[in-house]
Protein backbone atom coordinates (compact mmCIF):
# COMPACT_ATOMS: atom_id res chain seq x y z
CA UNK A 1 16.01 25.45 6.46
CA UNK A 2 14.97 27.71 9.29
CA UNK A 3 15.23 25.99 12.59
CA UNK A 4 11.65 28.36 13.94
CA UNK A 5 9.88 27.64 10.57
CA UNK A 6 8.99 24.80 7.80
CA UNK A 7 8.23 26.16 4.31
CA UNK A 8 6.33 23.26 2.53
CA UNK A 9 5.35 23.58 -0.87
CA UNK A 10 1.57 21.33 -1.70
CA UNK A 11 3.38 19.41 -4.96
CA UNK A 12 0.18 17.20 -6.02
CA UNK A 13 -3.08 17.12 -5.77
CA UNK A 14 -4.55 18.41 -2.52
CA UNK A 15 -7.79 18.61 -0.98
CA UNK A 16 -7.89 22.08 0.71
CA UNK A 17 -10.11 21.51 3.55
CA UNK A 18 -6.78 19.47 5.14
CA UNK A 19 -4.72 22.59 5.17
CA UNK A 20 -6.02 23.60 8.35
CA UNK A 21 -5.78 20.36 9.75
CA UNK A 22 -1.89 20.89 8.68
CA UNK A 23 -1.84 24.48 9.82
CA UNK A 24 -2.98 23.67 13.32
CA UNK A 25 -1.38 20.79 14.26
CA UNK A 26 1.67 22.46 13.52
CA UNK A 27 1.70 26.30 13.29
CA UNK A 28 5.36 26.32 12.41
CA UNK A 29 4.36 24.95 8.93
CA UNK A 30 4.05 27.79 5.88
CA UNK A 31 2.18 25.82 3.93
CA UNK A 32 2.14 26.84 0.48
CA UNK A 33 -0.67 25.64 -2.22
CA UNK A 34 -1.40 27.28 -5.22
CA UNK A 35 -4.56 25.34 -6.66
CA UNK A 36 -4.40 26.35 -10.38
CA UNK A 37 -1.09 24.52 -10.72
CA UNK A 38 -2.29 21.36 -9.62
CA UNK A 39 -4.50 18.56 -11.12
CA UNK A 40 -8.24 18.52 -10.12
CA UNK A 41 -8.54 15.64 -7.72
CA UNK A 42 -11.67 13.28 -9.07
CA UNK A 43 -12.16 11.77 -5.71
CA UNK A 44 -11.02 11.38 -2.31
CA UNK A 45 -6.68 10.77 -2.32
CA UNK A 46 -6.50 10.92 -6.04
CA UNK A 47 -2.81 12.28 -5.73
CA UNK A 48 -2.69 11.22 -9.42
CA UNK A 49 -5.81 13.75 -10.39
CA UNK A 50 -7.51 14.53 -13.17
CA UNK A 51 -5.46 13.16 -16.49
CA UNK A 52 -6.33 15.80 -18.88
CA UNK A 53 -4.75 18.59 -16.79
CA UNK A 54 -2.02 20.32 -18.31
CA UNK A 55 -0.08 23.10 -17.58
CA UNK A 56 1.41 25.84 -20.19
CA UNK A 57 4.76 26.78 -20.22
CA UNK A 58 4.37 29.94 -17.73
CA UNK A 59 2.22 27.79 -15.03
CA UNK A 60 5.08 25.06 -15.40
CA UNK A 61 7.88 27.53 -14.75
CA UNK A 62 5.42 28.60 -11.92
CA UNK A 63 5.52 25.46 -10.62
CA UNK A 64 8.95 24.73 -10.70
CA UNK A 65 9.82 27.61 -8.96
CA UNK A 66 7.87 26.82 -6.11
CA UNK A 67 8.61 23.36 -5.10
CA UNK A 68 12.47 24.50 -5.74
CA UNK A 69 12.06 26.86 -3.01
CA UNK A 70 10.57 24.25 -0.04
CA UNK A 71 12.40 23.49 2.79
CA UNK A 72 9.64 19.94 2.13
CA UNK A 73 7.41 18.80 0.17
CA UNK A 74 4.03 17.55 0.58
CA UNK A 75 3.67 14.83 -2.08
CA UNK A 76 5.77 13.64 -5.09
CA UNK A 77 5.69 16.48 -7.93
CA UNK A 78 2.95 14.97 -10.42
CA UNK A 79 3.83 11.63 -9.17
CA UNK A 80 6.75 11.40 -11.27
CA UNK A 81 10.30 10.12 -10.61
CA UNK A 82 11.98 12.29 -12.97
CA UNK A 83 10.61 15.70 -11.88
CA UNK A 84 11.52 14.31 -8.12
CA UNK A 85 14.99 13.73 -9.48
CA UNK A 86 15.44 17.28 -11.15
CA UNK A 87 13.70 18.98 -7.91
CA UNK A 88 16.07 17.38 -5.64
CA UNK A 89 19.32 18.52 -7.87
CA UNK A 90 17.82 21.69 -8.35
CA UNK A 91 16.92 22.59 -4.86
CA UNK A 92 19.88 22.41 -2.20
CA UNK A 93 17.64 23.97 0.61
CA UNK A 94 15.12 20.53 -0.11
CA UNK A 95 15.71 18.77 3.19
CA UNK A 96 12.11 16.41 3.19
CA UNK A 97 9.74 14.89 1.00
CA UNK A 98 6.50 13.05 2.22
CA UNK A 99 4.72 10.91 -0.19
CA UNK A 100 1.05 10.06 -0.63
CA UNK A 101 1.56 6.60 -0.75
CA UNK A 102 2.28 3.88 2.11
CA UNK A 103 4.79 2.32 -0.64
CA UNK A 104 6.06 5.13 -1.78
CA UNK A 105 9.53 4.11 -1.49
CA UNK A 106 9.30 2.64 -5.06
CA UNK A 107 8.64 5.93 -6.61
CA UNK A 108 11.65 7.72 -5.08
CA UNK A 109 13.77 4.00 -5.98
CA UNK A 110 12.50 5.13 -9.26
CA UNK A 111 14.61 8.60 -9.38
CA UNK A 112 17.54 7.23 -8.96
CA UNK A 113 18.93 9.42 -6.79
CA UNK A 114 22.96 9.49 -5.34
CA UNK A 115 23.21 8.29 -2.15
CA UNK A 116 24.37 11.73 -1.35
CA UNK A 117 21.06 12.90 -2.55
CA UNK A 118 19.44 9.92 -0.37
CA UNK A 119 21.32 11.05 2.77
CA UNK A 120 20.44 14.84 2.34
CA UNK A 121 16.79 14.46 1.92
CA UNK A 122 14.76 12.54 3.76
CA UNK A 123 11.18 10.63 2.33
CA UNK A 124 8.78 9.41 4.68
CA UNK A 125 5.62 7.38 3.21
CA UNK A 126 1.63 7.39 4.36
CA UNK A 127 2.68 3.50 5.52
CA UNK A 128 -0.29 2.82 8.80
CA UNK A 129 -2.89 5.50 7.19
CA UNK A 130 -4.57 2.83 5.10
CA UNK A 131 -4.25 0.23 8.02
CA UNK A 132 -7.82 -0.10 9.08
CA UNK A 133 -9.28 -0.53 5.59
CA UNK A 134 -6.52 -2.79 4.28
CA UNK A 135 -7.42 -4.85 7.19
CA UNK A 136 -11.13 -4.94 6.57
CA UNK A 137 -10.94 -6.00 3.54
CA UNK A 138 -8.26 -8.83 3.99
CA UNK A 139 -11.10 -10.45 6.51
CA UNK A 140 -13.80 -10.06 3.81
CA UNK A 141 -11.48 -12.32 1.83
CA UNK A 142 -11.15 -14.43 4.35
CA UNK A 143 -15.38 -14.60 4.49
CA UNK A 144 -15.48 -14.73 0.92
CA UNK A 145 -12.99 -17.36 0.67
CA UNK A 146 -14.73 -19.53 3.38
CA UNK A 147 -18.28 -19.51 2.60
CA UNK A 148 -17.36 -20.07 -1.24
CA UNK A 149 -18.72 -16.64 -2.29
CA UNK A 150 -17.82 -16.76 -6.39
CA UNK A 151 -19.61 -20.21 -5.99
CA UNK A 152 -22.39 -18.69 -4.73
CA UNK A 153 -22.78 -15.73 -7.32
CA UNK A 154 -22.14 -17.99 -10.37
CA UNK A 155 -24.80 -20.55 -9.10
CA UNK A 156 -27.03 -17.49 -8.67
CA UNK A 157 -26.53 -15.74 -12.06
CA UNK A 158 -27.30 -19.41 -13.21
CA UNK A 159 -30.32 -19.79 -11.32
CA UNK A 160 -29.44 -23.00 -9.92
CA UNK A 161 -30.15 -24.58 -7.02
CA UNK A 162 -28.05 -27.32 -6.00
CA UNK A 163 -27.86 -30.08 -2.79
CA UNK A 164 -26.32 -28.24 0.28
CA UNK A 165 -22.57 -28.54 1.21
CA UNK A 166 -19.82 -27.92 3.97
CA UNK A 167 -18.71 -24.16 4.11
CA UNK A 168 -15.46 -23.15 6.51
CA UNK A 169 -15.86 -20.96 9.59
CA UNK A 170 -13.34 -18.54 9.59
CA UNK A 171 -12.87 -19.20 13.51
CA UNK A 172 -11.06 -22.40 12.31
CA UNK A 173 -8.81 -21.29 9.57
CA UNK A 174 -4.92 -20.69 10.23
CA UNK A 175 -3.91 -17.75 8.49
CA UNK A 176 -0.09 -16.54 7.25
CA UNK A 177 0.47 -13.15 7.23
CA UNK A 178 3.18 -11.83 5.39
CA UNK A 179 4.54 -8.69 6.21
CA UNK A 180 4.44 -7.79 10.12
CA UNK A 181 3.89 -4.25 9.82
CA UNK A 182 1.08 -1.71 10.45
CA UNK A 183 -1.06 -3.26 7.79
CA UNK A 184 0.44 -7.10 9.21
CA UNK A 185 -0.61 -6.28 12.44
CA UNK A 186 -4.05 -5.20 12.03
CA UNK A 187 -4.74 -8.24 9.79
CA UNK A 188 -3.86 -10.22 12.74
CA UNK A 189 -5.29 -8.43 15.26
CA UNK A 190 -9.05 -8.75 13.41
CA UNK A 191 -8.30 -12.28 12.30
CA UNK A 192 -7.56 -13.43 15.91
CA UNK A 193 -10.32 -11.11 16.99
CA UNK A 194 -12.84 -13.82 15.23
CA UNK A 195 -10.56 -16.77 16.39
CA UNK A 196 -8.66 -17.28 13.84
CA UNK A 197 -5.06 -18.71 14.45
CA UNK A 198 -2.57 -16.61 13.35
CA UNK A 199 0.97 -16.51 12.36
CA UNK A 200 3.43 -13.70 10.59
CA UNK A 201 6.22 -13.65 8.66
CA UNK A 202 9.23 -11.52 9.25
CA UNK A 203 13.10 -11.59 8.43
CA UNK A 204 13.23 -9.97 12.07
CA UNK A 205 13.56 -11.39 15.33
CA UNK A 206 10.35 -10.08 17.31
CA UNK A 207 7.41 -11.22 19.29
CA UNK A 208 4.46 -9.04 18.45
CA UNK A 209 0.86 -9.70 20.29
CA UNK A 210 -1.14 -9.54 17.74
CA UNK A 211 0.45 -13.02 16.23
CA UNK A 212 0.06 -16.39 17.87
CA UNK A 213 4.08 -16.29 16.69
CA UNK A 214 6.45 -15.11 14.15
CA UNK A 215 8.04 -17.42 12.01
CA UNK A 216 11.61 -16.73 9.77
CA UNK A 217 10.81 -16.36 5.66
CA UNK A 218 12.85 -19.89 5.32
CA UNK A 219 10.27 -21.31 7.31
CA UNK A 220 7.60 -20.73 5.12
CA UNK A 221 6.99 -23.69 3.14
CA UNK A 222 7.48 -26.25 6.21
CA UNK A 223 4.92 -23.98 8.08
CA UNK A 224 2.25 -24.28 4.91
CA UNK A 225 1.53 -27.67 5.71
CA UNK A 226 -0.70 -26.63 8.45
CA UNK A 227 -2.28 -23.05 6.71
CA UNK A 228 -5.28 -22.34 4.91
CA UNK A 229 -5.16 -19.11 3.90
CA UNK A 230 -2.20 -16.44 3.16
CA UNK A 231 -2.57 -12.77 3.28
CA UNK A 232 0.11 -10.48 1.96
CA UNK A 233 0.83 -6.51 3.08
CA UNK A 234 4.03 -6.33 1.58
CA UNK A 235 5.86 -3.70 -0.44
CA UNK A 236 7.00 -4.40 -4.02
CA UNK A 237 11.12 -4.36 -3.48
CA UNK A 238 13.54 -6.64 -4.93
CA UNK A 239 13.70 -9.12 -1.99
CA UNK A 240 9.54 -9.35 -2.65
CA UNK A 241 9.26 -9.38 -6.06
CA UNK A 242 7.21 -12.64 -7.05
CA UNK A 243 7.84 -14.28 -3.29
CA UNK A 244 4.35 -15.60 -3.47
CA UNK A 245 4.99 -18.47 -6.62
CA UNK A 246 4.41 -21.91 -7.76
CA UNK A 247 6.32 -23.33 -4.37
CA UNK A 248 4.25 -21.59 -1.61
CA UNK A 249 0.78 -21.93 -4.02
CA UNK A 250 1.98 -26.05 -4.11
CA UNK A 251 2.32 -26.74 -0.53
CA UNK A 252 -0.67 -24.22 0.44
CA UNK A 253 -2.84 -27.20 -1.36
CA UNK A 254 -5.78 -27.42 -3.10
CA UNK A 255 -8.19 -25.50 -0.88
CA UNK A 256 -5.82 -22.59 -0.47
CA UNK A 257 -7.02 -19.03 0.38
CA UNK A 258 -4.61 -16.11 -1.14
CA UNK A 259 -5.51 -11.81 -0.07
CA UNK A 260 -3.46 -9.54 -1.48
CA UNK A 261 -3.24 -6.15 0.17
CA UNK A 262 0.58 -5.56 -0.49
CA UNK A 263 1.90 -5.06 -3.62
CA UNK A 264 0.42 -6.68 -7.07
CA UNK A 265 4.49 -7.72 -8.05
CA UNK A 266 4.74 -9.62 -4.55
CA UNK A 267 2.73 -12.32 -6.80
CA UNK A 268 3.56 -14.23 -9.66
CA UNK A 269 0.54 -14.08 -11.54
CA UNK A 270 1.43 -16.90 -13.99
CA UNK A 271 1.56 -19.04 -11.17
CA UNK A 272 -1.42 -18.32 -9.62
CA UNK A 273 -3.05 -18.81 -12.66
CA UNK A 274 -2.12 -22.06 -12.93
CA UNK A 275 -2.83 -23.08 -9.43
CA UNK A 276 -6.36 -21.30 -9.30
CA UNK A 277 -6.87 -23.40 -12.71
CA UNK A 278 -5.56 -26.64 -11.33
CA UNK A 279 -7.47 -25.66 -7.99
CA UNK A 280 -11.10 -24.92 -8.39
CA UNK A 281 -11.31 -25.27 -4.38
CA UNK A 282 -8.72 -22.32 -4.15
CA UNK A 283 -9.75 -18.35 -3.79
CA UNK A 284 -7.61 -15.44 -4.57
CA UNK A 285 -9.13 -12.40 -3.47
CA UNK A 286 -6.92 -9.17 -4.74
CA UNK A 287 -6.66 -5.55 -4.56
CA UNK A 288 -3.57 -5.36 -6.44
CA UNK A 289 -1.88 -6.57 -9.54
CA UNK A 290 1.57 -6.62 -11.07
CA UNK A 291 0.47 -4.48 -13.94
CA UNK A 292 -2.93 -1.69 -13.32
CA UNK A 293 -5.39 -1.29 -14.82
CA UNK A 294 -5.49 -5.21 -15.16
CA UNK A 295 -5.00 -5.96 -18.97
CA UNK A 296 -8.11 -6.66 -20.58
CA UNK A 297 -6.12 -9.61 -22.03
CA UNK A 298 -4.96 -11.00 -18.49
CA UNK A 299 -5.98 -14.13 -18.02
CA UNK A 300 -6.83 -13.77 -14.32
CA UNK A 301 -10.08 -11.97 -15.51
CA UNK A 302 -11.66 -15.29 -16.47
CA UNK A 303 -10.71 -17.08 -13.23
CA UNK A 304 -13.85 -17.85 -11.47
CA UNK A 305 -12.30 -18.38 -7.91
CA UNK A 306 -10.53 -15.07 -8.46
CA UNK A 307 -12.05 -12.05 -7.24
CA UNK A 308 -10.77 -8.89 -8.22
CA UNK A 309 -10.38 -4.97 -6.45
CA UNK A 310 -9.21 -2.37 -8.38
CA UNK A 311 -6.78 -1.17 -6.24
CA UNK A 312 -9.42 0.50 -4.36
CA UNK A 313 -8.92 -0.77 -0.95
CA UNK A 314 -7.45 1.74 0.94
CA UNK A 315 -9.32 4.37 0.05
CA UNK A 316 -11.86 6.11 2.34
CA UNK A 317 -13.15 9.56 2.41
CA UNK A 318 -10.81 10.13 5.92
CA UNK A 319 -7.64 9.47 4.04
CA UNK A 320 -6.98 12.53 3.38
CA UNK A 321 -6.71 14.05 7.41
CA UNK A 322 -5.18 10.97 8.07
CA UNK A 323 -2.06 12.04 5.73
CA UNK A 324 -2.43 15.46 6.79
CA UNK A 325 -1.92 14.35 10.55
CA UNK A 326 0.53 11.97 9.67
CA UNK A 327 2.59 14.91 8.21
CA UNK A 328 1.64 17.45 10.78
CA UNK A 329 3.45 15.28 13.01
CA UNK A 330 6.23 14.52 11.54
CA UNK A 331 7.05 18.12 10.48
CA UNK A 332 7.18 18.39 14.34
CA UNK A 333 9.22 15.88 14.72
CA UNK A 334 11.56 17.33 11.82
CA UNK A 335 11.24 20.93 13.42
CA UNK A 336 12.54 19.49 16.81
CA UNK A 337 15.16 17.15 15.47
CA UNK A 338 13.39 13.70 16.32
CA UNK A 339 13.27 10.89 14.19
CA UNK A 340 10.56 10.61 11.27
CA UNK A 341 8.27 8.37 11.36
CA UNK A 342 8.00 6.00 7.90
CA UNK A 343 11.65 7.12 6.67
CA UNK A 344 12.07 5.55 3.98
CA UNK A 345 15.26 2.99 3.87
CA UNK A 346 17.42 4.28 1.15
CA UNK A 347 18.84 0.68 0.96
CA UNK A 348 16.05 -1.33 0.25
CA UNK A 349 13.47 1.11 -0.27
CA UNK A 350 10.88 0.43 1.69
């Protein structure tokens, strides 16, 4: 890798009007992007693109020759942790790879690469691009949840008009945030914001503002005596896989409030089930799901006090620049020999 200049090679799909963005931030980028070789994107971030793209055999060689000449790479190739696995081996010179997601650590967990491998390239996520909307729409579950919104759209598809009752003011609820990064901390921030009391979860010792305090993970179920409502930002690892089951739904009673912004795995879903079931006074508002698309035969589908996002979130037409800054800067950073921001741990892969 030349120490004056950064050949990156565009390895999914890519919304041209962010290559200046890239260009300018950081002129020591040769950004290379040959459109033809990647998917169509359908909409703003589809890194995934269009499904019915294929390449023949002479546009995959093509391809392959590219990305095994980068110095980095800007996205996974075709989002798949097989071709990441065979680029890596077959590219020595490889020294970075960013990926489109803010969990993205799962997908290069998925290649299975050496720890040599791990140690000679570095991956860096999107993590804090999709902060702001993430937040947002933890707090309309938080509204949802507190003036009884499924209630009021199944009494209106009924046409019914029943006597009056109690709805909660957000201002009063006590809210547990999992997870106290970027996405944590702007949950909190717009939850205390409306007067909300807040407190986070974290295996680390820290004091952040945006929390009324921090509490340890072994603390949890002694502190759900006094919550009503839980939102999750976490990433789906080992140590978070199904954190969120039938012990933390029991003690966060009957009334409980559950947002999902995280990852869908951070859940057990058979759980939930039978606590939304067993609690029509509960809400579950999520944007993600162990398993997407949602199986038409899930069961969560029928829940009434479930409501469900599509994994759609995050996504805004400015998330494109945003990763395009994100990885501006950091190609900077790698350029000058600083440390990258979202490095992905190559322990626990997050």
């Amino acid at each position: 890798m030349s120490a004056e200049r950064l050949r990156v090679v565009v390895a999914n799909p890519f919304d041209e009007r962010v290559a200046d963005v890239i260009r300018v931030r950081e002129p020591r980028i040769d950004l290379i992007v040959e459109p033809e070789l990647l998917p169509p994107m359908r909409h703003a971030a589809d890194y995934s693109g269009e499904p019915s793209f294929r390449r023949d055999a002479a546009r995959r060689d093509r391809f392959r020759e590219l990305i095994d000449s980068a110095d980095a790479l800007y996205g996974i190739p075709d989002l798949d942790p097989a071709e990441l696995a065979r680029t890596v081996r077959a590219n020595p010179a490889l020294r970075w790879v960013h990926t489109m997601a803010a969990g993205g650590g799962g997908q290069v967990k998925a290649a299975g690469l050496t720890t040599e491998e791990l140690e000679r390239v570095a991956f860096t996520t999107s993590a804090g691009v999709h902060g702001e909307p993430l937040a947002e729409f933890a707090i309309l579950g938080l509204f949802a949840a507190a003036k009884d919104l499924p209630r009021l759209r199944a009494l209106q598809d009924a046409r019914e008009w029943p006597g009056r009752w109690t709805m909660r003011q957000v201002s009063d609820l006590r809210v547990l945030v999992f997870g106290v990064g970027g996405i944590g901390r702007r949950v909190a921030a717009k939850a205390r914001a409306l007067g909300a009391t807040v407190v986070g979860v974290s295996r680390r010792n820290v004091e952040l503002e945006e929390f009324d305090r921090i509490i340890a993970p072994d603390r949890v179920l002694e502190e759900l005596r006094d919550i009503d409502a839980i939102v999750t930002t976490l990433p789906g690892t080992d140590a978070t896989d199904r954190m969120i089951g039938a012990d933390v739904l029991a003690a966060l009673g009957p009334r409980g409030i559950l947002i999902n912004v995280g990852r869908g795995t951070v859940i057990d879903e058979e759980a939930l089930h039978a606590y939304l079931m067993a609690s029509p006074g509960a809400t579950a508002v999520l944007d993600v799901f162990a398993v997407e698309p949602l199986p038409q035969s899930s069961p969560l589908w029928e829940l009434p006090n479930l409501i469900a996002s599509p994994h759609t979130a995050a996504l805004t037409d400015a998330e494109d620049r945003r990763i395009a800054e994100l990885f501006a800067d950091n190609a900077g950073r790698l350029l000058d020999g600083c440390e990258l921001r979202n490095r992905v741990d190559p322990v626990e892969f997050y």
